[in-house]
C-alpha atoms as a PDB file:
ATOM      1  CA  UNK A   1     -37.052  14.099 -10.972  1.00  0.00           C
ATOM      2  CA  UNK A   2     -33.802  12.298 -11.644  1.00  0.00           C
ATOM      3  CA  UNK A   3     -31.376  11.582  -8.636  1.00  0.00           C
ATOM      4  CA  UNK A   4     -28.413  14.576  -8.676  1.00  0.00           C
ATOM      5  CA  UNK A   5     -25.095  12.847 -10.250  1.00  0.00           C
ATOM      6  CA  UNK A   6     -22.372  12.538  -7.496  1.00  0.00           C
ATOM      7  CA  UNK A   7     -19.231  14.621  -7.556  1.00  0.00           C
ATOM      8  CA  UNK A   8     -16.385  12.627  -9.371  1.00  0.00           C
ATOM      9  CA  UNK A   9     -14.559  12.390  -5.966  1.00  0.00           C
ATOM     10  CA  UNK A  10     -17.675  10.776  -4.599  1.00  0.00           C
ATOM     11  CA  UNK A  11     -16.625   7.713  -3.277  1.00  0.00           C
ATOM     12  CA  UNK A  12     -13.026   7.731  -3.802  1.00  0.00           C
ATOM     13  CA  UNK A  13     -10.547   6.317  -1.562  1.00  0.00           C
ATOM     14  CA  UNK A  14      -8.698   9.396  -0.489  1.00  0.00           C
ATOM     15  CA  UNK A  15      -6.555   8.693   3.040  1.00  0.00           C
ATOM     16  CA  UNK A  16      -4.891   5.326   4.291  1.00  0.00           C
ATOM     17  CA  UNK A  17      -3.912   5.013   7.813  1.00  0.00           C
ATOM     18  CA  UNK A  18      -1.088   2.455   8.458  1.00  0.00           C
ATOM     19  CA  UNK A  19      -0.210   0.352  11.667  1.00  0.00           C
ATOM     20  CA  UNK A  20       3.677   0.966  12.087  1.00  0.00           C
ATOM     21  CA  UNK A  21       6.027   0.015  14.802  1.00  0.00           C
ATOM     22  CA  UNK A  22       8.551   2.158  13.623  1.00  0.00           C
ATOM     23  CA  UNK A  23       7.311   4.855  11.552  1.00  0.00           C
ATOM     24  CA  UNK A  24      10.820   6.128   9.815  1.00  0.00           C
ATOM     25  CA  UNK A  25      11.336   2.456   8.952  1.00  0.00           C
ATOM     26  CA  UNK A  26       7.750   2.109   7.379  1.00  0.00           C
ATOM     27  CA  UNK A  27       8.146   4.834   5.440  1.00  0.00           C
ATOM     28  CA  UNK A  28      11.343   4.138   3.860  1.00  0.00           C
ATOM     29  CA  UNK A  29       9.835   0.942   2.891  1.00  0.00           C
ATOM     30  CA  UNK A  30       6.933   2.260   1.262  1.00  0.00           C
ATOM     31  CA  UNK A  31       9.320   5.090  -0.417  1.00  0.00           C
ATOM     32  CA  UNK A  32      11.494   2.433  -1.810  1.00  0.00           C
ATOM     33  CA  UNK A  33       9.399  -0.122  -2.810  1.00  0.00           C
ATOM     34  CA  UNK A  34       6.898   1.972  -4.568  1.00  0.00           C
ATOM     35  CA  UNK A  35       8.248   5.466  -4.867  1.00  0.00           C
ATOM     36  CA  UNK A  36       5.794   6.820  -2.461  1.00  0.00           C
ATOM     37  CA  UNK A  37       6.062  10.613  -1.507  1.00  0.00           C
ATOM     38  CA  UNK A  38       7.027  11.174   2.367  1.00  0.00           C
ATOM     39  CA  UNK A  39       6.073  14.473   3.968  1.00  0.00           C
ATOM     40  CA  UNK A  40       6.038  16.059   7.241  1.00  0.00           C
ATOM     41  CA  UNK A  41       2.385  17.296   8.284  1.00  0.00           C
ATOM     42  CA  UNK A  42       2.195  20.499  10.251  1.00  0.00           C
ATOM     43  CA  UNK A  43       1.829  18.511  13.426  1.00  0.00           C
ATOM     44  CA  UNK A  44       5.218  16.885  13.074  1.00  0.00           C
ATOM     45  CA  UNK A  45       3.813  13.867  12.387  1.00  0.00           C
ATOM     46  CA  UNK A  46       5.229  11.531   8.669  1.00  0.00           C
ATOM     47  CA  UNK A  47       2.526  11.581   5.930  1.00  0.00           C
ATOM     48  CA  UNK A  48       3.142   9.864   2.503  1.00  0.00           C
ATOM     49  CA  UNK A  49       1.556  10.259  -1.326  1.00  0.00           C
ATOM     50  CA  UNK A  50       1.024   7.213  -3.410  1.00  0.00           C
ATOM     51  CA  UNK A  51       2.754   7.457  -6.438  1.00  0.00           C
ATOM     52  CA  UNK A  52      -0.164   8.954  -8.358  1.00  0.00           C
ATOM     53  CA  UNK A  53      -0.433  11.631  -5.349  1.00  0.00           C
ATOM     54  CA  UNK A  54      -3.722  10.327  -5.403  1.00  0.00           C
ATOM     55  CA  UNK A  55      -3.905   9.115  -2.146  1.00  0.00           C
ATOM     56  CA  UNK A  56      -2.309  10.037   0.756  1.00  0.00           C
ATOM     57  CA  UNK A  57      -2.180   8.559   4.351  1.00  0.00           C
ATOM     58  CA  UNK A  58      -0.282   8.538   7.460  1.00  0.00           C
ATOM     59  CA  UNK A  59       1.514   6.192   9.769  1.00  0.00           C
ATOM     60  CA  UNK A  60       0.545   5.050  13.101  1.00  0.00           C
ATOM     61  CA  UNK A  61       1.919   3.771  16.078  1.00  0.00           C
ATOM     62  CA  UNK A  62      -0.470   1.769  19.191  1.00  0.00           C
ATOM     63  CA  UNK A  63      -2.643   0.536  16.434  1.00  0.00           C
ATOM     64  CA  UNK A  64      -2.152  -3.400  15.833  1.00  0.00           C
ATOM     65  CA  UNK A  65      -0.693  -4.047  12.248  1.00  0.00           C
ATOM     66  CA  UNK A  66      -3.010  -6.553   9.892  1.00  0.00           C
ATOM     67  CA  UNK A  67      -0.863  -9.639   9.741  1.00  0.00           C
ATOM     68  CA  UNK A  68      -3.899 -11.193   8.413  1.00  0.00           C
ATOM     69  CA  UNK A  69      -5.882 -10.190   5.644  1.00  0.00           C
ATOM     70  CA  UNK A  70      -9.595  -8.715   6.442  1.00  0.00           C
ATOM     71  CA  UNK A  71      -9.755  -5.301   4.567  1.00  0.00           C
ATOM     72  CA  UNK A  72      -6.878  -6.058   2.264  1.00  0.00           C
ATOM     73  CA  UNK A  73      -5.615  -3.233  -0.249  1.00  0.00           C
ATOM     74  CA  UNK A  74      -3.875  -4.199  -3.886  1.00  0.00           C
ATOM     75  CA  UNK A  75      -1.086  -1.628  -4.830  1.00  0.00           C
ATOM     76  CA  UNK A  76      -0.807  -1.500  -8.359  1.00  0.00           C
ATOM     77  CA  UNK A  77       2.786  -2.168  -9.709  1.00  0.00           C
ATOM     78  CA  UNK A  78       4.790  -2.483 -13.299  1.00  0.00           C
ATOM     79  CA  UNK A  79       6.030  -6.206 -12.231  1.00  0.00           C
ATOM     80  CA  UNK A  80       5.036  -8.254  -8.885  1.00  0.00           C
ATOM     81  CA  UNK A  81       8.007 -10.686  -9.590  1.00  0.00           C
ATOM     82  CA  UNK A  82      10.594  -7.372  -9.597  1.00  0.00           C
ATOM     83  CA  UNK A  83       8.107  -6.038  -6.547  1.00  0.00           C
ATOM     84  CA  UNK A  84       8.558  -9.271  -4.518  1.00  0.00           C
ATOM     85  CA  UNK A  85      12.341  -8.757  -4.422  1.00  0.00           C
ATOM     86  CA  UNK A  86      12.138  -4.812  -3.963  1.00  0.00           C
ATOM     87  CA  UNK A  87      10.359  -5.726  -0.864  1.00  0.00           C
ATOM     88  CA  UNK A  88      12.022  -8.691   0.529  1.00  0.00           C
ATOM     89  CA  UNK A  89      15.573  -6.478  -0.036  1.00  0.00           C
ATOM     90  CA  UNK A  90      13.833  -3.687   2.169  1.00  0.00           C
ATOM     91  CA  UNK A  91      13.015  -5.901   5.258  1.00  0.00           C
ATOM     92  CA  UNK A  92       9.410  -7.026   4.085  1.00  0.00           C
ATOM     93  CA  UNK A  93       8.755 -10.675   3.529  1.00  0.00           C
ATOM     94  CA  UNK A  94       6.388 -12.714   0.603  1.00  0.00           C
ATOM     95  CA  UNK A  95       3.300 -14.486   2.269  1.00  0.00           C
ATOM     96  CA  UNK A  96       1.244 -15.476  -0.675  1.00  0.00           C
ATOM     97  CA  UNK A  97       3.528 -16.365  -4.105  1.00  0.00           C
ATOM     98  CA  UNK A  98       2.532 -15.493  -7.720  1.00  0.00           C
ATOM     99  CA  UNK A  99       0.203 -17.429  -9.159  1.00  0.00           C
ATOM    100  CA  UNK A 100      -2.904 -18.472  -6.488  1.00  0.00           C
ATOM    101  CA  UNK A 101      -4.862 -15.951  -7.560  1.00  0.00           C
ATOM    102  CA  UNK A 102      -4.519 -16.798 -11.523  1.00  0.00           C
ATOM    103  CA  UNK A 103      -5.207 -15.509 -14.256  1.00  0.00           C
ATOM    104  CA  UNK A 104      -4.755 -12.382 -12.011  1.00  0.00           C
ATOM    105  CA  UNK A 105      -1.351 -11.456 -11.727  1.00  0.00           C
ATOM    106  CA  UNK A 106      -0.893 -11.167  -7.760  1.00  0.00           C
ATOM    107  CA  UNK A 107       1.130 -11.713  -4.698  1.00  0.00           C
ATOM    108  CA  UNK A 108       0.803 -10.796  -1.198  1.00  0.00           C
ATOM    109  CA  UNK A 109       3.751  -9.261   0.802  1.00  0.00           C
ATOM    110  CA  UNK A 110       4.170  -8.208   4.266  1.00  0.00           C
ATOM    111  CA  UNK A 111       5.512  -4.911   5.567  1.00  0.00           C
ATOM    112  CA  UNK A 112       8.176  -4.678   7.784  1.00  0.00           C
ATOM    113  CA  UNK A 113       5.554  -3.957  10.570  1.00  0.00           C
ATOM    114  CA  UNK A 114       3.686  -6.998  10.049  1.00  0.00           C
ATOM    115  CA  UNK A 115       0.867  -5.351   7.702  1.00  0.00           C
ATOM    116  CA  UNK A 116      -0.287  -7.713   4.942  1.00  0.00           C
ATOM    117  CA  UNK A 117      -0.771  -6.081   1.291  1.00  0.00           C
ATOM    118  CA  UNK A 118      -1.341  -6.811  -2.278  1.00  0.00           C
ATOM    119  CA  UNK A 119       0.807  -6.392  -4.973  1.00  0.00           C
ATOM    120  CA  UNK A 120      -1.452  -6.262  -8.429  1.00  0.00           C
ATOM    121  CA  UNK A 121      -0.012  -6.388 -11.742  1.00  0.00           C
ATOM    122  CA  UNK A 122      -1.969  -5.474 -14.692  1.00  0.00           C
ATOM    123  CA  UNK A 123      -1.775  -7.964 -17.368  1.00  0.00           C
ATOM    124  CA  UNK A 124      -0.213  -7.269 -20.664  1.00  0.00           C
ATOM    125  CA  UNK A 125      -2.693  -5.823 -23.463  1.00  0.00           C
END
């Protein structure tokens, strides 16, 4: 008998939890570098919504940030050059340029609570 097929949600990344220090400054960041959602949840506390509304998450304080990467996440964006500058404008800071990861079109960027995350660029078709 053949194996049952998995749901199309099986396996999807669904919620992100975030290391902040100060969680209204993290989430304007994320808001106006990448046009992420910000909610409040029921129990007061400040959610977000990737752009897709795809994925959703939270912020959290007493949780170390990841300064270095381990698990490292890639947030997909039109242009890493223009993202690198968004980010840098709103208090984050460029740790890894354009161009180590080549052909891939990457950078790596920290938050302004000391996270480190990917910026991904698809490349042109």
């Amino acid at each position: 008998m053949p194996p049952t097929p998995a749901s199309p949600t099986n396996g999807k990344i669904c919620y992100v939890e975030i290391p902040a220090v100060d969680i209204p400054r993290s989430a304007e960041f994320y808001a106006k570098v990448f046009g992420w959602g910000i909610r409040r949840r029921g129990d007061g506390s400040t959610a977000f919504d990737d752009a897709t509304g795809a994925v959703s998450g939270a912020w959290v304080v007493g949780r170390p940030p990841s300064p270095q990467p381990g698990l490292l996440i890639y947030i997909m964006v039109d242009s890493v050059a223009t993202t690198i500058d968004t980010v840098v404008t709103h208090g984050g800071a460029l740790v890894q340029p354009i161009g180590k990861d080549a052909p891939e079109i990457t950078a790596r960027v920290r938050d302004p609570a000391g996270n480190v995350i990917g910026l991904y660029q698809e490349p042109a078709r």
